[in-house]
Protein backbone atom coordinates (compact mmCIF):
# COMPACT_ATOMS: atom_id res chain seq x y z
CA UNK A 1 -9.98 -29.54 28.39
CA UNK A 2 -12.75 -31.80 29.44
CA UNK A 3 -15.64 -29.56 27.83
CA UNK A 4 -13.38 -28.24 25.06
CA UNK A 5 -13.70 -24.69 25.21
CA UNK A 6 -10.67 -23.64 23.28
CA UNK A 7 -10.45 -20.31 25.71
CA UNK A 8 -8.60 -20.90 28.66
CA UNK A 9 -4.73 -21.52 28.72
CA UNK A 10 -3.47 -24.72 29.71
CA UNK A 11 -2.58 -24.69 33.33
CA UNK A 12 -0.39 -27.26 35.60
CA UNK A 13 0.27 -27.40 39.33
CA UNK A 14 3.62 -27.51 40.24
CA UNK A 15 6.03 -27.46 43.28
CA UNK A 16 9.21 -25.37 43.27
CA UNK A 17 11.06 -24.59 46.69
CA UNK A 18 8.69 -26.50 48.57
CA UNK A 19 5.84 -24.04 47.29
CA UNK A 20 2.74 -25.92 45.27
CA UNK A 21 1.52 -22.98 42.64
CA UNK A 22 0.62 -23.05 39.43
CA UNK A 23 1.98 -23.09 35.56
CA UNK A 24 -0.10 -21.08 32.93
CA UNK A 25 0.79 -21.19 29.48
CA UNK A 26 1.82 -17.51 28.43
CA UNK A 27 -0.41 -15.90 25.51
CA UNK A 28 1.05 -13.63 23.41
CA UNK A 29 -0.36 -10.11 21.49
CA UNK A 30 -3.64 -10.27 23.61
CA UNK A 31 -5.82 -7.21 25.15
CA UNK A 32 -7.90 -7.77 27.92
CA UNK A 33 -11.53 -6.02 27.66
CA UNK A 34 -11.16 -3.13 30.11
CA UNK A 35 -11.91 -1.01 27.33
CA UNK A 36 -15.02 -0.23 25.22
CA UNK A 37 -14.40 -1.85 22.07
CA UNK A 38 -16.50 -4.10 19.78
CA UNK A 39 -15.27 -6.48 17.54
CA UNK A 40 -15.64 -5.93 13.85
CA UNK A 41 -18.82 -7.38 11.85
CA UNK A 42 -17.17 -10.21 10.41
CA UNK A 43 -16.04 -11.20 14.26
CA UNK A 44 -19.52 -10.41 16.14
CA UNK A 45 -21.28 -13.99 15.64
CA UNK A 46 -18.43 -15.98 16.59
CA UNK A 47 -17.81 -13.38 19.51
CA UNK A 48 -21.10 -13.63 20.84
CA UNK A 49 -21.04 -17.53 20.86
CA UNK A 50 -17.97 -17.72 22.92
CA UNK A 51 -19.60 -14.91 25.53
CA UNK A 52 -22.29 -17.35 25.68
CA UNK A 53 -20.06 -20.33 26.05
CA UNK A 54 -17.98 -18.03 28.77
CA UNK A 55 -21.49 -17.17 30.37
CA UNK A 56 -22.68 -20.72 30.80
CA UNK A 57 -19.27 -21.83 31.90
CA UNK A 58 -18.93 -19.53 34.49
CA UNK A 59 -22.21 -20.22 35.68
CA UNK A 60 -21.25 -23.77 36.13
CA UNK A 61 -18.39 -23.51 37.71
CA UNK A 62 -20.05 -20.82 40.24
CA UNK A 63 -17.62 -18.11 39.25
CA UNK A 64 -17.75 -15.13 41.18
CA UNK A 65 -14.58 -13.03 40.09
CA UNK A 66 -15.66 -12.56 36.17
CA UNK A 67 -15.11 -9.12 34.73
CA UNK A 68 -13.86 -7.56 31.91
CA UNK A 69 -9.75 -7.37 33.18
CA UNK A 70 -10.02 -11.38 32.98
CA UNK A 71 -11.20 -11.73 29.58
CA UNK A 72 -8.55 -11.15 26.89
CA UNK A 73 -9.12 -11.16 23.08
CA UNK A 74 -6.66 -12.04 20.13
CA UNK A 75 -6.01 -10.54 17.50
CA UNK A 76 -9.28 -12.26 15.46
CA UNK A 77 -11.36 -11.64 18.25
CA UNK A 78 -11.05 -15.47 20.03
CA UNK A 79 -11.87 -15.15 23.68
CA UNK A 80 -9.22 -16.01 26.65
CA UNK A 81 -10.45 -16.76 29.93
CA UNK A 82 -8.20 -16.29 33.11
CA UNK A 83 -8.51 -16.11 37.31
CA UNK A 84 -11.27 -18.78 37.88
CA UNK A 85 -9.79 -18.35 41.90
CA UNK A 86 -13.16 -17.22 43.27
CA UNK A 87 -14.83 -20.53 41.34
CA UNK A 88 -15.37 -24.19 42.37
CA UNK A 89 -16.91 -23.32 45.91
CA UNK A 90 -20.17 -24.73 46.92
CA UNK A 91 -22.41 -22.22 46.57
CA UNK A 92 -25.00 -23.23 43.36
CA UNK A 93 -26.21 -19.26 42.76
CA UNK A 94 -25.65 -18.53 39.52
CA UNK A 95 -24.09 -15.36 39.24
CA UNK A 96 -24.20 -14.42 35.38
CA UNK A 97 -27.83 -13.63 32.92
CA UNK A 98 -27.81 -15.83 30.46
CA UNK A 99 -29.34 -14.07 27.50
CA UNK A 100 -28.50 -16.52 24.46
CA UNK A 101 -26.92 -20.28 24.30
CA UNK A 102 -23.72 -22.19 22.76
CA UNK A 103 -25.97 -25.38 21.75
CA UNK A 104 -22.58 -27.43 20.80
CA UNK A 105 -21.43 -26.39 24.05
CA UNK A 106 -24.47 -27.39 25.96
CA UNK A 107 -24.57 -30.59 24.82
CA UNK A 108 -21.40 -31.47 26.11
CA UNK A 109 -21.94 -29.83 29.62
CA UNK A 110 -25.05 -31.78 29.52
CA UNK A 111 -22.91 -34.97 28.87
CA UNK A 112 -20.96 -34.32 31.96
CA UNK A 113 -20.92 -36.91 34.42
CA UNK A 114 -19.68 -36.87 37.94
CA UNK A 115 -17.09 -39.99 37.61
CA UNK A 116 -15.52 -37.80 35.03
CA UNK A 117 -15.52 -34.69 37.38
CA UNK A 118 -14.66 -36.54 40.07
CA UNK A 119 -11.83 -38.43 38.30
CA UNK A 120 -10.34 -34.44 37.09
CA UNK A 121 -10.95 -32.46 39.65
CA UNK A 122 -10.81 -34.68 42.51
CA UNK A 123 -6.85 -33.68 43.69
CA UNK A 124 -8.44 -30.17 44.19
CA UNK A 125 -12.19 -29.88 44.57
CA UNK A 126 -14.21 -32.13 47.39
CA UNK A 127 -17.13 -33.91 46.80
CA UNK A 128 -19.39 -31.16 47.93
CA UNK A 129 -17.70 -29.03 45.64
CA UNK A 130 -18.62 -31.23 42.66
CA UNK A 131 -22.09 -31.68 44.38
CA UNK A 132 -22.47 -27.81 43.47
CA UNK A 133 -21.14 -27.77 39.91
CA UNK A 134 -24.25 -30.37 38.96
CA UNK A 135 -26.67 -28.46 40.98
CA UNK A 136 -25.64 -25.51 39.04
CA UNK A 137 -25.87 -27.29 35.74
CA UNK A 138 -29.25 -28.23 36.55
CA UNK A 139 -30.21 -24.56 37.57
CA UNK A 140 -28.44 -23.48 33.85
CA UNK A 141 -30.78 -26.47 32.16
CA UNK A 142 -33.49 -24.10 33.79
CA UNK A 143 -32.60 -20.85 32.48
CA UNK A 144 -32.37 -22.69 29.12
CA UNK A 145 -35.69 -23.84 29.47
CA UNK A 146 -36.80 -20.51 30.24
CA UNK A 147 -34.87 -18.83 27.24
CA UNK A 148 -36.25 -21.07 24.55
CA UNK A 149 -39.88 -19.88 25.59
């Protein structure tokens, strides 16, 4: 929500029995990627924005568990992003090639400050673990630097 992606489905923590877990919000008519299939012509360039947005994101957020079984599509081809539960640790390895940028979406991870990290993430990630998500944001302002030679 912070970085408005537009790709992954709102999520709340909740407590029901005594268990803490978690609320997603259900999407319907999707297909996850698992299979070979491209999207049509008229779908590719906004497709291959949001796998760079997805790319850069994940790299951020150290994600580790990405594959093709957690990324769903729509119907028009809009990208759905779920199981970020190997992300947020404190490694700052940054596990996906980046081979192209979403500039829009740059700009706003550049933006990013740690009070506003801190002040959304803090009930669940320490401070080390925000440490890492700027030290991998500077690595990904690298690997931009080195793309746009």
């Amino acid at each position: 929500k912070l970085l408005e992606m537009e790709m992954v489905p709102p999520a709340v923590e909740r407590q029901l029995a005594g268990n803490r877990g978690g609320a997603q919000v259900w999407v319907e008519n999707i297909v996850d990627l698992s299979g070979d299939e491209a999207p049509p012509a008229m779908h590719r360039a906004n497709w291959d924005s949001q796998v760079a947005r997805m790319t850069m994101f994940d790299n951020v957020i150290g994600n580790q568990g990405r594959s093709r079984a957690t990324m769903l599509r729509d119907g028009a081809w809009n990208l759905i992003l779920t199981d970020h539960s190997r992300a947020f640790g404190v490694e700052t390895e940054l596990y996906s090639k980046m081979h192209r940028i979403d500039a829009a979406y740059w700009e706003r991870l550049e933006r990013l400050t740690r009070k506003q990290l801190e002040t959304v993430l803090r009930p669940w990630l320490d401070g080390d673990a925000i440490d890492a998500i700027l030290r991998r944001r500077d690595k990904v302002r690298m690997e931009i630097k080195s793309l746009q030679r």
